[in-house]
C-alpha atoms as a PDB file:
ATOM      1  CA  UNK A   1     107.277-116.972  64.936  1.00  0.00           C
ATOM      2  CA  UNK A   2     106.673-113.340  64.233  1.00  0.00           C
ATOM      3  CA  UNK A   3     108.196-111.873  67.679  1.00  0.00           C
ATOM      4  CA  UNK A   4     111.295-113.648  66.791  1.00  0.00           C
ATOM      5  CA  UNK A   5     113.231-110.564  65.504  1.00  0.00           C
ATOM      6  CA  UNK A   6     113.589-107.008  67.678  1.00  0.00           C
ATOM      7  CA  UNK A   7     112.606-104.494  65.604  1.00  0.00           C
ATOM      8  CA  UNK A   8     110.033-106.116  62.882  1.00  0.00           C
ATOM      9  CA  UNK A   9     106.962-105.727  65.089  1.00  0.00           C
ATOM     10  CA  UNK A  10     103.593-104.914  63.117  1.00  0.00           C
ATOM     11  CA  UNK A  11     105.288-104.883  59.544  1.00  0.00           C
ATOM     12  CA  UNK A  12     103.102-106.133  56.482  1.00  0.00           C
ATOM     13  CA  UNK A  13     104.814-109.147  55.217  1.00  0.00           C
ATOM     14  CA  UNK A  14     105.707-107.173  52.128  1.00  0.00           C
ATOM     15  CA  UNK A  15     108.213-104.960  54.240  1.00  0.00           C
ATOM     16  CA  UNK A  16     109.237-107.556  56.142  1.00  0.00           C
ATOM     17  CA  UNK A  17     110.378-109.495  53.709  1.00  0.00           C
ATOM     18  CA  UNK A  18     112.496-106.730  52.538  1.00  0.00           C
ATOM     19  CA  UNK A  19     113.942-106.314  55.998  1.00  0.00           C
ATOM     20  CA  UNK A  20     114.421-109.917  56.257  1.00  0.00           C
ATOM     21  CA  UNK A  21     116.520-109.435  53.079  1.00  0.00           C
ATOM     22  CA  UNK A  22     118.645-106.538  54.697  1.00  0.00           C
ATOM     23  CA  UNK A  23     118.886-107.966  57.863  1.00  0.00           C
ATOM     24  CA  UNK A  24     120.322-111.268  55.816  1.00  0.00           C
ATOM     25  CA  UNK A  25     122.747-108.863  54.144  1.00  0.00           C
ATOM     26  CA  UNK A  26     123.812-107.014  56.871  1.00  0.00           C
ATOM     27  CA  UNK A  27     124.322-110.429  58.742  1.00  0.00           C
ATOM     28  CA  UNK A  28     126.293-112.170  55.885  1.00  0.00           C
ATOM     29  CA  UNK A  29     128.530-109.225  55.360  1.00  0.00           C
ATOM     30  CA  UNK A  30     129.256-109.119  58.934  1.00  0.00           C
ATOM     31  CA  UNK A  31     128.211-105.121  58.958  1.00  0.00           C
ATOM     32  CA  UNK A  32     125.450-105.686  62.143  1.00  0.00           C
ATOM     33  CA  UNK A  33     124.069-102.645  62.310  1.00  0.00           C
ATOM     34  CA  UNK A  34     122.151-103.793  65.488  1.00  0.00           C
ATOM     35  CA  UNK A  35     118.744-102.136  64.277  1.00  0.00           C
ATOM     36  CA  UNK A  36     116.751-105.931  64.108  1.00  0.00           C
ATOM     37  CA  UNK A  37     118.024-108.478  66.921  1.00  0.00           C
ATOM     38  CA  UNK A  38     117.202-112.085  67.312  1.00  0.00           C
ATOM     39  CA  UNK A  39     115.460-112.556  70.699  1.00  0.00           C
ATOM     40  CA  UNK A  40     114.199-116.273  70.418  1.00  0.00           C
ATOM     41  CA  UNK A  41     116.563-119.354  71.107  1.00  0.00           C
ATOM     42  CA  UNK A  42     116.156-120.921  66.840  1.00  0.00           C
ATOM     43  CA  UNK A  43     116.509-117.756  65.733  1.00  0.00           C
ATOM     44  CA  UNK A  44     119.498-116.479  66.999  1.00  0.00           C
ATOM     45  CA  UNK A  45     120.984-119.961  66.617  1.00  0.00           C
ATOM     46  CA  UNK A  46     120.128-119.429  63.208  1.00  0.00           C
ATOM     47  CA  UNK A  47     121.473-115.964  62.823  1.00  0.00           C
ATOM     48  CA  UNK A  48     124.675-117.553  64.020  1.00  0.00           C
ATOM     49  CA  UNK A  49     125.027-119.863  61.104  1.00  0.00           C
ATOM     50  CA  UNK A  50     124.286-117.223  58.649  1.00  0.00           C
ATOM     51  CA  UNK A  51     127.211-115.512  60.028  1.00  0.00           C
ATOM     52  CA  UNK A  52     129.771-118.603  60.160  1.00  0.00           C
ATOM     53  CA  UNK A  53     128.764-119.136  56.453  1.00  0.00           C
ATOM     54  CA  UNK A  54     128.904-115.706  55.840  1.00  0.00           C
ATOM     55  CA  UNK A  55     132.370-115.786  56.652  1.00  0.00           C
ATOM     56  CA  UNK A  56     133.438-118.403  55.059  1.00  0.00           C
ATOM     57  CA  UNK A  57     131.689-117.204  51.713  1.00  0.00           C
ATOM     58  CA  UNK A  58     133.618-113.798  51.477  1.00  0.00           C
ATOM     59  CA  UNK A  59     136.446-116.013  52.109  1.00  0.00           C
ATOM     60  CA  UNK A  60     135.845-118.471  49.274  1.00  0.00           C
ATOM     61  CA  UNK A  61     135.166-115.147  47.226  1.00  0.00           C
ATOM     62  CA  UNK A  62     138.054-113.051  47.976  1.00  0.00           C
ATOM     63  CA  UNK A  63     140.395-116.316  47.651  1.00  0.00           C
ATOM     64  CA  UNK A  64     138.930-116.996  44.153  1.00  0.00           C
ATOM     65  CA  UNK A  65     138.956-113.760  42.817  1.00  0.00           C
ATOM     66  CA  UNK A  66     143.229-113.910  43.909  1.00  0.00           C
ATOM     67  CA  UNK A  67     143.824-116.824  42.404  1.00  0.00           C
ATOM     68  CA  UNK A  68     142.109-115.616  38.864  1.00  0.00           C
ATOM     69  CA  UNK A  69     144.494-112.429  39.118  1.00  0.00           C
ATOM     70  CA  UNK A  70     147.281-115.104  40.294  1.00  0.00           C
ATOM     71  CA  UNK A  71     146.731-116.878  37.109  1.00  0.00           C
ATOM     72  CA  UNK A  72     146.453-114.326  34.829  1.00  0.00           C
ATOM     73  CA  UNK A  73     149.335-112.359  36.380  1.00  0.00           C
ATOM     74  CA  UNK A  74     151.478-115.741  35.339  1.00  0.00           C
ATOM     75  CA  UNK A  75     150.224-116.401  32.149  1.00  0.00           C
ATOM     76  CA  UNK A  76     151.688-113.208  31.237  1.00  0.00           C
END
């Protein structure tokens, strides 16, 4: 649906696809700048599982990353 998103009205699909990719950034990170809203019901249901997994990937990132410096901390 192309009136699914505030804020990408009358965009070529080229542009839109980059601020699909932003607005997938922005959501993952859990930034939300607010500039391009959801307004249907699948999208923002959507929206809402890119942020759960969003969450749960910096977790799985951040909890890797300390136990590679755990590990290398006592191998020393």
């Amino acid at each position: 649906d192309p009136f699914a998103f505030r804020g990408l009205e009358a965009i070529p699909w080229e542009d839109n696809f980059s601020n699909s990719a932003y607005f997938s950034f922005v959501t993952l990170t859990t930034l939300g700048y607010g500039d391009i809203s959801p307004v249907t019901p699948i999208a923002k249901t959507l929206v809402y599982l890119e942020s759960v997994v969003g969450v749960f990937y910096m977790a799985v990132v951040v909890s890797s990353l300390v136990s590679s410096n755990l590990g290398r901390n006592t191998a020393r």
